[in-house]
C-alpha atoms as a PDB file:
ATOM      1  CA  UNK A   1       7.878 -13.698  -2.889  1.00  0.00           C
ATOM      2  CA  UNK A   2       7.540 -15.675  -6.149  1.00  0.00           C
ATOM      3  CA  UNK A   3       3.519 -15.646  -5.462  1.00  0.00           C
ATOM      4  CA  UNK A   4       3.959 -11.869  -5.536  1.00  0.00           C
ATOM      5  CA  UNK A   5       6.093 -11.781  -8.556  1.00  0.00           C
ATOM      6  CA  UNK A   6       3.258 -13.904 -10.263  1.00  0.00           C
ATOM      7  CA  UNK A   7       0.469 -11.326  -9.859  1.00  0.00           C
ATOM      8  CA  UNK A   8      -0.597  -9.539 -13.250  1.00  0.00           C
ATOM      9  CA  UNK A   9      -3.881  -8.974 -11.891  1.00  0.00           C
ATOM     10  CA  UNK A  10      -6.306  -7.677  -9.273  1.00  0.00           C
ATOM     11  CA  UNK A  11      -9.182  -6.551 -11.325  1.00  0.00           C
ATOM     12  CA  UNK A  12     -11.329  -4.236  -8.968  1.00  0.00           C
ATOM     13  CA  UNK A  13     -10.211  -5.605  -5.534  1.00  0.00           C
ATOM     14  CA  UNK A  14      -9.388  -2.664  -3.195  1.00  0.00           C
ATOM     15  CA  UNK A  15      -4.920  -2.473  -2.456  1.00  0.00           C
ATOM     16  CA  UNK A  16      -3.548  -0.266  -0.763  1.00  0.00           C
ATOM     17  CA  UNK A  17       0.417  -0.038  -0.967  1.00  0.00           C
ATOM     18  CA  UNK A  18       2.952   1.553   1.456  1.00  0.00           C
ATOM     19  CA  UNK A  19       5.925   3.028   1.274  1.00  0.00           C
ATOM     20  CA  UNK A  20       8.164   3.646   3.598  1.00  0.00           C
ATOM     21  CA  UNK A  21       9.548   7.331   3.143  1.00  0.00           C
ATOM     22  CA  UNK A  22      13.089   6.747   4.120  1.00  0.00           C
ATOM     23  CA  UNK A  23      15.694   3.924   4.018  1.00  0.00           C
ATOM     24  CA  UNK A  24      14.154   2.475   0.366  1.00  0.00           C
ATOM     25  CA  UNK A  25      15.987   0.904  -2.333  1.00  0.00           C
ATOM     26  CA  UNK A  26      16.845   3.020  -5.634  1.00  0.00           C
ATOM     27  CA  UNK A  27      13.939   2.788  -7.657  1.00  0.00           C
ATOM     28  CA  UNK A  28      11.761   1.098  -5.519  1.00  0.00           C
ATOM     29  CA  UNK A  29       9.055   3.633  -5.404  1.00  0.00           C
ATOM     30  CA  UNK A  30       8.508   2.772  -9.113  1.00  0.00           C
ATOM     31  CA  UNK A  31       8.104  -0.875  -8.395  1.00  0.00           C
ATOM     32  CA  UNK A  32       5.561   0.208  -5.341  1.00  0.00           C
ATOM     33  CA  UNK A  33       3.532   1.708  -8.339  1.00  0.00           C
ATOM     34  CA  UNK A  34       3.789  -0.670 -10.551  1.00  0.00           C
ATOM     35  CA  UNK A  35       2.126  -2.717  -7.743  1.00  0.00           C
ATOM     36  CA  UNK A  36      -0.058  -0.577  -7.065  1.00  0.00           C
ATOM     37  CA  UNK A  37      -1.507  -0.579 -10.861  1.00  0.00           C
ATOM     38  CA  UNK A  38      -2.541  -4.039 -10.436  1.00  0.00           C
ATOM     39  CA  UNK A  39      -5.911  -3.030  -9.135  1.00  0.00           C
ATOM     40  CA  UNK A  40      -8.032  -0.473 -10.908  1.00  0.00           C
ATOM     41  CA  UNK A  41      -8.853   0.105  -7.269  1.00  0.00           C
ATOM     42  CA  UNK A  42      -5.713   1.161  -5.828  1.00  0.00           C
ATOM     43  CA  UNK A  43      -4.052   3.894  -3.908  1.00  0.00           C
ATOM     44  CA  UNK A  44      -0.174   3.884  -3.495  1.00  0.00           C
ATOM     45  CA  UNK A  45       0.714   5.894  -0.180  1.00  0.00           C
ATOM     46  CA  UNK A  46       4.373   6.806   1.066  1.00  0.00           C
ATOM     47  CA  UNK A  47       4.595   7.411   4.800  1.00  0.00           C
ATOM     48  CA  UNK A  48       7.512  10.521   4.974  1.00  0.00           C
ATOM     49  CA  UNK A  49       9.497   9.975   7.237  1.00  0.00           C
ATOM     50  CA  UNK A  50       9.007   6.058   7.544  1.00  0.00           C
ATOM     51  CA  UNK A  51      11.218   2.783   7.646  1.00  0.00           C
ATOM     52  CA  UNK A  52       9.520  -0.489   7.079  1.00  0.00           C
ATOM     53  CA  UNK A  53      10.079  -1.393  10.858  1.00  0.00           C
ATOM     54  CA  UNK A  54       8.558   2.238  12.006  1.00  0.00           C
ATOM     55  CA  UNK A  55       5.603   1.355   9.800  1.00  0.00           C
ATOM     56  CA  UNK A  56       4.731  -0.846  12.683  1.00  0.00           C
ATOM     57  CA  UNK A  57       7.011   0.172  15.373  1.00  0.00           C
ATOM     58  CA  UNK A  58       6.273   3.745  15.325  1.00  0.00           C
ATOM     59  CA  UNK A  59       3.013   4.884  17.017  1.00  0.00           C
ATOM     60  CA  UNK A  60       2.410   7.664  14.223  1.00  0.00           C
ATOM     61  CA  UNK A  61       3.913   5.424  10.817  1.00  0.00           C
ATOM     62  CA  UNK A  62       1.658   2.725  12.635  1.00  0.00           C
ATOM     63  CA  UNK A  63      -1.297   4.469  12.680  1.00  0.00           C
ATOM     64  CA  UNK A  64      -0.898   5.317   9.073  1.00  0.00           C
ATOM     65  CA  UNK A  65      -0.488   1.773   8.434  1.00  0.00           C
ATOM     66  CA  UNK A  66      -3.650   0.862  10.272  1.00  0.00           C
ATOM     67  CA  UNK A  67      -5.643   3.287   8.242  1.00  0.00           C
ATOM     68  CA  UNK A  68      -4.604   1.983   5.162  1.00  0.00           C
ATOM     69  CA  UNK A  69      -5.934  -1.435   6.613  1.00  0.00           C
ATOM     70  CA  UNK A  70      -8.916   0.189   7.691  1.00  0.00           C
ATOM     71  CA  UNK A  71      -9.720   1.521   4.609  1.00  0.00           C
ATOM     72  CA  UNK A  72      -9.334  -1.487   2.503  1.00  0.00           C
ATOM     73  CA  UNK A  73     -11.694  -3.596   4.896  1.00  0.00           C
ATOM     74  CA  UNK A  74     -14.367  -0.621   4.510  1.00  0.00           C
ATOM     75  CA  UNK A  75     -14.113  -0.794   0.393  1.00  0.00           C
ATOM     76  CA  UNK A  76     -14.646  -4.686   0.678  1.00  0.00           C
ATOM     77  CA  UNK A  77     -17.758  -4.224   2.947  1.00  0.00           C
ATOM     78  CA  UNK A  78     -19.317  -0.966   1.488  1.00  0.00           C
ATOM     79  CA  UNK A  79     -17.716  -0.641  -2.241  1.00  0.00           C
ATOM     80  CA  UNK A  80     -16.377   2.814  -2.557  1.00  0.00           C
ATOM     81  CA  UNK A  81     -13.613   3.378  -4.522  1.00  0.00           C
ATOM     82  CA  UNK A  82     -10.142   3.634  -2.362  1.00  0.00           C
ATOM     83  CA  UNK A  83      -9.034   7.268  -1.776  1.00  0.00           C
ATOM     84  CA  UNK A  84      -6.090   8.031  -4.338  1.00  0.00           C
END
């Protein structure tokens, strides 16, 4: 967590950050993007509905999560811009 915390930086490098839609902390959505401002290539998705554990438990909060992973391999290997 502290290696997190350190992070001021991620240039161009694609991130994607979920949220899970339900069962979040007060204000933790703003701290999700502030994360996700780290990268000038960034998209910050919240998956409605979702707890962290669904996010990988859940077939359909899973799948979301898998696209998101999906999508950041594709920006490495082919450059586009992440989907906002």
């Amino acid at each position: 967590m502290q290696e997190a915390v350190a992070l001021h930086d991620f240039s161009h490098k694609p991130l994607v950050v979920l949220t899970a839609g339900s069962g979040s902390a007060a204000g933790w959505s703003e701290k999700q993007n502030a994360m996700a401002k780290l990268s000038t290539n960034a998209a910050h998705r919240v998956i409605d509905g979702a707890t962290h554990g669904s996010m990988v438990a859940d077939q359909t909060h899973a799948l979301t999560t898998s696209r998101a992973i999906i999508d950041v391999v594709t920006s490495v290997a082919a450059r586009p811009p992440m989907d906002r």
